[in-house]
N, C-alpha and C. Protein backbone atom coordinates (compact mmCIF):
# COMPACT_ATOMS: atom_id res chain seq x y z
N UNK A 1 5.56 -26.32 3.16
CA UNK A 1 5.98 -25.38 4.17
C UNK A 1 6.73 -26.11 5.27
N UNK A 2 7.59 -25.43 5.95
CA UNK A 2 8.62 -25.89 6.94
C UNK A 2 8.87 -25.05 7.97
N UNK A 3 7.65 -24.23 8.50
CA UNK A 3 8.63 -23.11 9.33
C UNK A 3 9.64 -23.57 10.36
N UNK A 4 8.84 -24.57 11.06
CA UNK A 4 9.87 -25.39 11.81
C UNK A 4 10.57 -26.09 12.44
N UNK A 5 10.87 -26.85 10.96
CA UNK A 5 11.82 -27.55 10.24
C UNK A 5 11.25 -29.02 9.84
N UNK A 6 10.10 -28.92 10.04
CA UNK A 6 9.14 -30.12 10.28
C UNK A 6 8.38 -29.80 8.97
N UNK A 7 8.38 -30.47 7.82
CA UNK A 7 7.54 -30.39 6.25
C UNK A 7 6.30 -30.45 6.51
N UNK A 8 4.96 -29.31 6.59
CA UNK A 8 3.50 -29.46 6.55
C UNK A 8 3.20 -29.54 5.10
N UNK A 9 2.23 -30.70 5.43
CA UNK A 9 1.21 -30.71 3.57
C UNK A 9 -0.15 -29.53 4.11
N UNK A 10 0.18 -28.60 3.56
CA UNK A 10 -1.53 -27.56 3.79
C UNK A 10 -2.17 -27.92 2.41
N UNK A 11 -3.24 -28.10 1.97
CA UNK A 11 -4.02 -28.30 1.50
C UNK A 11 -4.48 -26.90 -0.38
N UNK A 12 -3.32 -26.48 -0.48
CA UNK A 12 -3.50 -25.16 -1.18
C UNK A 12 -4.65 -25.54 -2.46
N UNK A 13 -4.63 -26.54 -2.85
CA UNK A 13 -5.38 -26.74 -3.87
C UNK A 13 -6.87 -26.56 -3.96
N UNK A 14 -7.21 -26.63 -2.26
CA UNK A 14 -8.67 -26.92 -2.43
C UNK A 14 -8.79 -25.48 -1.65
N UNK A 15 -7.79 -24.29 -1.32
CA UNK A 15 -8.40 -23.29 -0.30
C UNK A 15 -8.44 -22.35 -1.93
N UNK A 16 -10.52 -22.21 -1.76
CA UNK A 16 -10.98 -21.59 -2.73
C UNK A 16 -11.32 -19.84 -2.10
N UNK A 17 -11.41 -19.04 -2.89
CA UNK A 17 -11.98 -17.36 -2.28
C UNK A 17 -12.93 -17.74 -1.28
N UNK A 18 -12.23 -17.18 -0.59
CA UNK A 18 -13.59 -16.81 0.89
C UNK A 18 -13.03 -18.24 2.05
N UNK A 19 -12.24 -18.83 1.66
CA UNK A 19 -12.08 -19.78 2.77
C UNK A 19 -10.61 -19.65 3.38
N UNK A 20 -10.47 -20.54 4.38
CA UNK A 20 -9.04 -20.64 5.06
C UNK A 20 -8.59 -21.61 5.68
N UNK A 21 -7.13 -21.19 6.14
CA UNK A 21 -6.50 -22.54 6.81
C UNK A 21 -5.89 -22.47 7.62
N UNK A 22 -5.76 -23.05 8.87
CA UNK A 22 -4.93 -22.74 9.65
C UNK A 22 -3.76 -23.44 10.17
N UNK A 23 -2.74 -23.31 9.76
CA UNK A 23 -1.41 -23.96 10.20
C UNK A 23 -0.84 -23.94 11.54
N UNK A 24 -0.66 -24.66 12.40
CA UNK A 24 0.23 -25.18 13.40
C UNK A 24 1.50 -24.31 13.31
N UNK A 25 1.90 -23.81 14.02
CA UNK A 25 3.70 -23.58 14.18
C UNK A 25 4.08 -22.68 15.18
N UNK A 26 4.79 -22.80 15.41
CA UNK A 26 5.81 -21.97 16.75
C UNK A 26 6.48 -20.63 15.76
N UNK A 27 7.24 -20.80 15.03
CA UNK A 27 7.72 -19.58 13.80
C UNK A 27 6.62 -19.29 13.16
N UNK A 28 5.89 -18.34 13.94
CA UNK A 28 4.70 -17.53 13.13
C UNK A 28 5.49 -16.82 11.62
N UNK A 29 6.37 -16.03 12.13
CA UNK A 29 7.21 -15.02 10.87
C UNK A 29 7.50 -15.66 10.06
N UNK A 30 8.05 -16.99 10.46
CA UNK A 30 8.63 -17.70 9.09
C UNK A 30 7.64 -18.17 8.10
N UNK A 31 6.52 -18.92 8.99
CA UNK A 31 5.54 -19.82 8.29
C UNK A 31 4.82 -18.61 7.45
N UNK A 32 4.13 -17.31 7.96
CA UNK A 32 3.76 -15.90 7.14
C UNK A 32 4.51 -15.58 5.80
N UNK A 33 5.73 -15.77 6.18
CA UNK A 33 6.56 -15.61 5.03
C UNK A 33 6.44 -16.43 4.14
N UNK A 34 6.70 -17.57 4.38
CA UNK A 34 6.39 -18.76 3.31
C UNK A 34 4.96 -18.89 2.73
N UNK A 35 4.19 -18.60 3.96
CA UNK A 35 2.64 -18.76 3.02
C UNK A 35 2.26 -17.69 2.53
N UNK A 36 2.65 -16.46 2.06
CA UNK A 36 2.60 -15.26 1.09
C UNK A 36 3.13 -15.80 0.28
N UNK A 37 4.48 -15.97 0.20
CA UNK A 37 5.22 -16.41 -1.03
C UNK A 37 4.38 -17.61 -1.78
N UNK A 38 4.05 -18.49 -1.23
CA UNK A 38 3.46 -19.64 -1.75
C UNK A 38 2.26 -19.32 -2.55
N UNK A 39 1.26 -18.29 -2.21
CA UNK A 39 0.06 -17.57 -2.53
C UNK A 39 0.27 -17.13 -3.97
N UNK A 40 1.69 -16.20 -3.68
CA UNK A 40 1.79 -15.16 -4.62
C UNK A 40 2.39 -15.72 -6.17
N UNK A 41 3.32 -16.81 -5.55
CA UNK A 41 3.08 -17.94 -7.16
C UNK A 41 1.70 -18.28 -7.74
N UNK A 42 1.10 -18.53 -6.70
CA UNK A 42 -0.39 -18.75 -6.79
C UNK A 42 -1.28 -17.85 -8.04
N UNK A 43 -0.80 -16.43 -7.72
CA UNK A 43 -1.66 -15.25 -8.03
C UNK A 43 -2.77 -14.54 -7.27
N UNK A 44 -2.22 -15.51 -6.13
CA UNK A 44 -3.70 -14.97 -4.91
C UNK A 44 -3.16 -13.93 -4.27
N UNK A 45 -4.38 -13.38 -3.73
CA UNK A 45 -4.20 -12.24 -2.73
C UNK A 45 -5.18 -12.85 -1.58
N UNK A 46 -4.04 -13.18 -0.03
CA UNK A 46 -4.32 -13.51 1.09
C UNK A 46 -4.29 -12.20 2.47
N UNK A 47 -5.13 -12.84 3.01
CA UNK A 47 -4.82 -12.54 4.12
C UNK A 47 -4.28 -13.41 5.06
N UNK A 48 -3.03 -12.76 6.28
CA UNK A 48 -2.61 -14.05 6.79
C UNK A 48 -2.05 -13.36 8.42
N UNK A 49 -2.60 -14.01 9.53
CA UNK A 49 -2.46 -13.21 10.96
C UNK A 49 -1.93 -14.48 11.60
N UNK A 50 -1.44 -14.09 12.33
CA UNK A 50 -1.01 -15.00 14.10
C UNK A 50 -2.46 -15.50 14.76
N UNK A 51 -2.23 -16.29 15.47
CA UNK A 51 -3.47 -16.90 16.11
C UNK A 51 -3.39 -17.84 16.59
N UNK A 52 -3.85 -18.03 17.97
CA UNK A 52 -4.28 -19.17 18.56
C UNK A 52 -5.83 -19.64 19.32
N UNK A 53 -5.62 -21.23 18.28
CA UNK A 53 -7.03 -21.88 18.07
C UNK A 53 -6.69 -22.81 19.16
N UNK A 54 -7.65 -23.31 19.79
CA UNK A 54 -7.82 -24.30 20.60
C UNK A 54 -6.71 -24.43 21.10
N UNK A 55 -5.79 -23.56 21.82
CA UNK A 55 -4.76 -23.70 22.52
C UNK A 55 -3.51 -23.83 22.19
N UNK A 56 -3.55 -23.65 20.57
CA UNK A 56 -2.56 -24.09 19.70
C UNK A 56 -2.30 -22.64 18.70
N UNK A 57 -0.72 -22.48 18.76
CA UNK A 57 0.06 -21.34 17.78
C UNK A 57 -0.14 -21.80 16.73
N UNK A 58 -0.19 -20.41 16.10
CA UNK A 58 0.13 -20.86 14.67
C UNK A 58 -0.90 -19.88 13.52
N UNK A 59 -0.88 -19.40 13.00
CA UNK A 59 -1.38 -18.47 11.53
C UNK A 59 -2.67 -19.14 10.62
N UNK A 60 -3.52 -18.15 10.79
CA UNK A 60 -4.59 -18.31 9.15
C UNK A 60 -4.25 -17.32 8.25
N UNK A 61 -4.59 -18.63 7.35
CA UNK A 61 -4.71 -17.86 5.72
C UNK A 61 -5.95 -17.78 5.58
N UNK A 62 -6.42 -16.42 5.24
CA UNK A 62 -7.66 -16.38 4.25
C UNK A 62 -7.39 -15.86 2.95
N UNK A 63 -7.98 -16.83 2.08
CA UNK A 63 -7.59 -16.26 0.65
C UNK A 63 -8.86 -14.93 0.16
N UNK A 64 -8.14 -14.10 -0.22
CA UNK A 64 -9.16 -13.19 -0.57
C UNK A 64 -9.48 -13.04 -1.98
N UNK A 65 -8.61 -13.57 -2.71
CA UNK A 65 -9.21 -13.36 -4.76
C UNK A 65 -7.94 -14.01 -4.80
């Protein structure tokens, strides 16, 4: 992922049902976009919102199946 423009390694391999992740970024829309798409190669069905953690932008994924 790149929302922006900066390459993140997120961890997709190990986010199993019922868990999540939360990415860093300023381009909420973009990074949303990319991490659906990324999912949906996957075959997963996510959930994925805006949010700020500890003072910091940026989106969770929760994978749901």
């Amino acid at each position: 992922m790149n929302p922006d423009g900066v390459e993140l390694q997120v961890p997709w391999d190990s986010l199993r049902v019922g868990y999540s992740v939360f990415i860093p970024c300023v381009d909420t829309e973009k990074a949303k976009t990319q991490a659906k798409a990324l999912c949906a190669m996957r075959g997963w069905k996510v959930k994925v919102a805006d949010r700020i953690e500890r003072g910091c932008l940026g989106i969770r994924v929760w994978r749901m199946a």
